[in-house]
Protein backbone atom coordinates (compact mmCIF):
# COMPACT_ATOMS: atom_id res chain seq x y z
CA UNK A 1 37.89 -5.96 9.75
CA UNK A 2 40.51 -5.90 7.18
CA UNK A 3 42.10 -9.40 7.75
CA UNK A 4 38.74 -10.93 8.88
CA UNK A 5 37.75 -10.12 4.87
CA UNK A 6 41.41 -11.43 3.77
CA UNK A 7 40.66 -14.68 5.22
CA UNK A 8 37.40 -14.86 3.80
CA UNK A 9 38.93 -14.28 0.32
CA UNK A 10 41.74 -16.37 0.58
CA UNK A 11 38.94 -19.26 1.70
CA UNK A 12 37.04 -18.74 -1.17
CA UNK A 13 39.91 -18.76 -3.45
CA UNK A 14 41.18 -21.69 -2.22
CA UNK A 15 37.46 -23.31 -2.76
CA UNK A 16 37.39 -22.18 -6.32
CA UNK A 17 40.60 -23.66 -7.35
CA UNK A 18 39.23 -26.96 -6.03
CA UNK A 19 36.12 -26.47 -7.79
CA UNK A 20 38.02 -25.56 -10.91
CA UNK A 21 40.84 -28.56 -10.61
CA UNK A 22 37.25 -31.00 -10.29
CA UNK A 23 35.82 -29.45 -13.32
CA UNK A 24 39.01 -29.71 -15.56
CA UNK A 25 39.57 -32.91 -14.27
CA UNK A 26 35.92 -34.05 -14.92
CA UNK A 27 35.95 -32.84 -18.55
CA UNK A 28 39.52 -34.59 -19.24
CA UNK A 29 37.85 -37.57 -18.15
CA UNK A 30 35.15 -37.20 -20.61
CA UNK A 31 36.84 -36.29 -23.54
CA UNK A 32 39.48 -39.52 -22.44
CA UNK A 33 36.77 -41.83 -21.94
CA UNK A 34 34.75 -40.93 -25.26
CA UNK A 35 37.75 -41.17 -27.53
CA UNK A 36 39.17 -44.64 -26.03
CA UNK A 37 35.31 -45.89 -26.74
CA UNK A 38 34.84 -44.30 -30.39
CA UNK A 39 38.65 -46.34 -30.58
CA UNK A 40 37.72 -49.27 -29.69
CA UNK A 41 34.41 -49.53 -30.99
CA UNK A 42 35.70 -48.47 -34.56
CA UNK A 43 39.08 -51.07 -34.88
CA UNK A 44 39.38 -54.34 -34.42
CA UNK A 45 40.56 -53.86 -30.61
CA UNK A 46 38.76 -55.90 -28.33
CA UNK A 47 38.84 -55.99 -24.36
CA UNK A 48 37.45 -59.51 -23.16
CA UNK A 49 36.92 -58.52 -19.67
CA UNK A 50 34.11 -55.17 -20.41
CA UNK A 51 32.70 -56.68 -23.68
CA UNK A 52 29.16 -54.91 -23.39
CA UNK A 53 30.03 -51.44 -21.81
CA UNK A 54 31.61 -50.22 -24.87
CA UNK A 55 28.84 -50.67 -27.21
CA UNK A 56 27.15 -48.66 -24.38
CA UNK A 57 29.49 -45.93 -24.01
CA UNK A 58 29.70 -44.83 -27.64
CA UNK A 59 26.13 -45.18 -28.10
CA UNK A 60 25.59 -43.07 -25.05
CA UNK A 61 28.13 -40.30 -26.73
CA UNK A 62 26.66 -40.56 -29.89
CA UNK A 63 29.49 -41.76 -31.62
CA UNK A 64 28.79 -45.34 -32.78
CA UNK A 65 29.02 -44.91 -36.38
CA UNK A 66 31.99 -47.05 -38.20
CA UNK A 67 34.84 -44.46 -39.48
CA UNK A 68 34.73 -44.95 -43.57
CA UNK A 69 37.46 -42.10 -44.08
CA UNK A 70 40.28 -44.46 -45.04
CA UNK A 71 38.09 -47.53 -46.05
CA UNK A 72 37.57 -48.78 -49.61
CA UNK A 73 35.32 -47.07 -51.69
CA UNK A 74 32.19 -48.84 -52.42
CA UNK A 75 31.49 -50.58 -56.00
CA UNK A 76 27.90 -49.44 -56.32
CA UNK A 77 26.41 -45.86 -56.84
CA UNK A 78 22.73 -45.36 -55.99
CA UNK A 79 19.78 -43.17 -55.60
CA UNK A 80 16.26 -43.48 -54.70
CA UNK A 81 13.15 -42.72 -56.78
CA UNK A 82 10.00 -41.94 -54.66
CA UNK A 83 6.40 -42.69 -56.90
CA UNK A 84 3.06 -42.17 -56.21
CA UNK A 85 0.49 -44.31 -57.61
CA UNK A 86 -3.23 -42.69 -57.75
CA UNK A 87 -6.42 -44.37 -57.53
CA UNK A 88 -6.68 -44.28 -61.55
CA UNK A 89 -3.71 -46.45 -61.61
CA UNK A 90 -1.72 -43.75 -62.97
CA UNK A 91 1.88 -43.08 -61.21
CA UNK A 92 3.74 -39.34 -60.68
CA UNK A 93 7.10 -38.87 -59.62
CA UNK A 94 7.54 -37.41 -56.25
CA UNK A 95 9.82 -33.94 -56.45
CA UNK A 96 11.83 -34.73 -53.42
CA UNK A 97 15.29 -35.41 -52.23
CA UNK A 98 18.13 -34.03 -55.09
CA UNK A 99 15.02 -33.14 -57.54
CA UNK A 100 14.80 -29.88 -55.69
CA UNK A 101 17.03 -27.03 -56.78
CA UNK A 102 19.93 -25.95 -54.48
CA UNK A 103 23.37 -24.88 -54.83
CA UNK A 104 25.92 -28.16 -54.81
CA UNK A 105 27.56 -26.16 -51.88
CA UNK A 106 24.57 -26.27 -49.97
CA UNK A 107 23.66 -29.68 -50.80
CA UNK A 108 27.15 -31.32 -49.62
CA UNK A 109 28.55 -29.36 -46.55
CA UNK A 110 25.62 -27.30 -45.14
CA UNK A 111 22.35 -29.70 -45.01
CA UNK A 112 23.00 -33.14 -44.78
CA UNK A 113 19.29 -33.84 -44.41
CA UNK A 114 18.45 -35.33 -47.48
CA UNK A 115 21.62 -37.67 -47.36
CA UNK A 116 20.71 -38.83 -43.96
CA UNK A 117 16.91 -39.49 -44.79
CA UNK A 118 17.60 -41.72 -47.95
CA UNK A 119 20.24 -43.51 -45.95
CA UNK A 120 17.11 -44.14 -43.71
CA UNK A 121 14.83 -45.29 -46.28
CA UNK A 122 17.35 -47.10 -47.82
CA UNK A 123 18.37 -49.55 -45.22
CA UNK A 124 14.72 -49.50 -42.66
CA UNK A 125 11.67 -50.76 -43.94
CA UNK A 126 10.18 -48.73 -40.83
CA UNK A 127 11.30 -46.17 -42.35
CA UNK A 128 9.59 -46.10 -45.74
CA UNK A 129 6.35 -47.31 -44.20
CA UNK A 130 6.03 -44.09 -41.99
CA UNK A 131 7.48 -41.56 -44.94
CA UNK A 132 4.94 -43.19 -47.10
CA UNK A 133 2.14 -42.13 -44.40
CA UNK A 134 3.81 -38.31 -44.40
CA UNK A 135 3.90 -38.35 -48.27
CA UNK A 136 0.48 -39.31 -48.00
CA UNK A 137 -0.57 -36.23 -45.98
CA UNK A 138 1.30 -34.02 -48.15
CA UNK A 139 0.51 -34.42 -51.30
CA UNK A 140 -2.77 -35.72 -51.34
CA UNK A 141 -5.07 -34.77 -54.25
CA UNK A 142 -9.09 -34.71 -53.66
CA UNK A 143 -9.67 -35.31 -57.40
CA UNK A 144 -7.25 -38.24 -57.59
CA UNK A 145 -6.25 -39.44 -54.54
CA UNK A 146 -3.36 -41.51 -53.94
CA UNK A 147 -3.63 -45.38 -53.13
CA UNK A 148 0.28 -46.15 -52.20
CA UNK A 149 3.84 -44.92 -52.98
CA UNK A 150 6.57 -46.87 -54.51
CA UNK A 151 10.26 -47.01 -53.95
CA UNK A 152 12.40 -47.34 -56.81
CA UNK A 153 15.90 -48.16 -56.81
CA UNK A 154 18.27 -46.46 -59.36
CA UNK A 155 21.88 -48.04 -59.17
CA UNK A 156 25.38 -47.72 -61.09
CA UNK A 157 28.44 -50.03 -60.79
CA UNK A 158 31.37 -47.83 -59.92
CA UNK A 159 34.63 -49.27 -62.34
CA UNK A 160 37.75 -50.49 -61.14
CA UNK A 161 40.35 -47.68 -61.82
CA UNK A 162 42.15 -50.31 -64.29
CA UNK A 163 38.29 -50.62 -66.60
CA UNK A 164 37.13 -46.98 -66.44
CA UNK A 165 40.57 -45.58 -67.59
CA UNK A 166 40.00 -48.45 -70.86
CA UNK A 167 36.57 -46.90 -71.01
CA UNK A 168 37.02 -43.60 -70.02
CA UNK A 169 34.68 -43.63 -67.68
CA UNK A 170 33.98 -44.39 -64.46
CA UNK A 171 30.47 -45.40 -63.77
CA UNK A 172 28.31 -47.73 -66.04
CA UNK A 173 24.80 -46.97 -66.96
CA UNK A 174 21.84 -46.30 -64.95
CA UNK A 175 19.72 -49.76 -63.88
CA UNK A 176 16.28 -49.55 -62.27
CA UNK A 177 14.80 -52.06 -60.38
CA UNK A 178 11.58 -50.56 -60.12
CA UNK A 179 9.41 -51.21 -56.58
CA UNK A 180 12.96 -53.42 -55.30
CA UNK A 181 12.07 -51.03 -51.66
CA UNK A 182 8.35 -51.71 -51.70
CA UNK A 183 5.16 -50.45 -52.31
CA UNK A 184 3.39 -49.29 -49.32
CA UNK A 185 -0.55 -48.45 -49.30
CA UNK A 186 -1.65 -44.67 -47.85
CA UNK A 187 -3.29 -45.39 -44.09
CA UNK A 188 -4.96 -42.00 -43.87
């Protein structure tokens, strides 16, 4: 009885370790395959004979945004201003995105929701049209319903180091280019 069960363990040991050597292996291919595609996806190497698959692979891993850590820092500061416009014509800021009050701790390392959504609306006209349906929902008044919802576009140039240290500053005014996103009517 006793070596009958020794075999048995040594059997299943031995089945383990395989199973274990597949799963490491496995998981060292995954990690190996998704850092040579965020690699090449993100420099300028390029390999002529797979062209296609790499797109594929790092948008498949999630990872097919461009790496800005080292880049140069872009000339233009910008922020978006979201207005309703009611059926009397009159128009009322929207108190969304940084209006609201958090802590600047929260804001930058904990919820990166805001960032992400004016990204969003920023670049995707998609985008605005079906935020301007939700914003239409939401704050919908009986007495004075709203008709559409404008994006507004407020913008600073950021200064060349050599210019802000002359002016001792390092952004210029505020512009607006009022409606530059659009004006989209309410559907509901």
């Amino acid at each position: 009885m006793i070596p009958n069960f020794a075999g048995i363990l040594v059997t299943n040991m031995e089945s383990y370790r395989s199973t274990d050597l597949l799963k490491k292996t496995a998981v060292i291919f995954i990690i190996s395959v998704s850092l040579w595609s965020h690699l090449v996806q993100n420099t300028t190497i390029r390999i002529p004979f797979i062209p296609n698959i790499v797109p594929k692979v790092t948008s498949f891993l999630g990872m097919s945004s461009s790496w800005r850590m080292f880049s140069v820092v872009d000339r233009f500061s910008w922020r978006l201003g979201v207005v309703a416009i009611h059926q009397n014509g009159e128009a009322s800021v929207l108190p969304i995105f940084s209006q609201k009050e958090k802590d600047n701790v929260t804001d930058n390392f904990v919820n990166f929701r805001d960032g992400k959504l004016q990204q969003s609306l920023f670049h995707y006209k998609d985008a605005r049209e079906h935020y301007t349906d939700y914003l239409c929902r939401i704050y919908q008044d009986p007495n004075n319903p709203i008709k559409a919802i404008r994006f507004d576009l407020f913008w600073r140039q950021i200064l060349p180091p050599e210019q802000s240290a002359i002016r001792k500053q390092y952004l210029t005014e505020e512009f607006s280019d009022k409606g530059k996103l659009g004006e989209f009517q309410c559907r509901n």
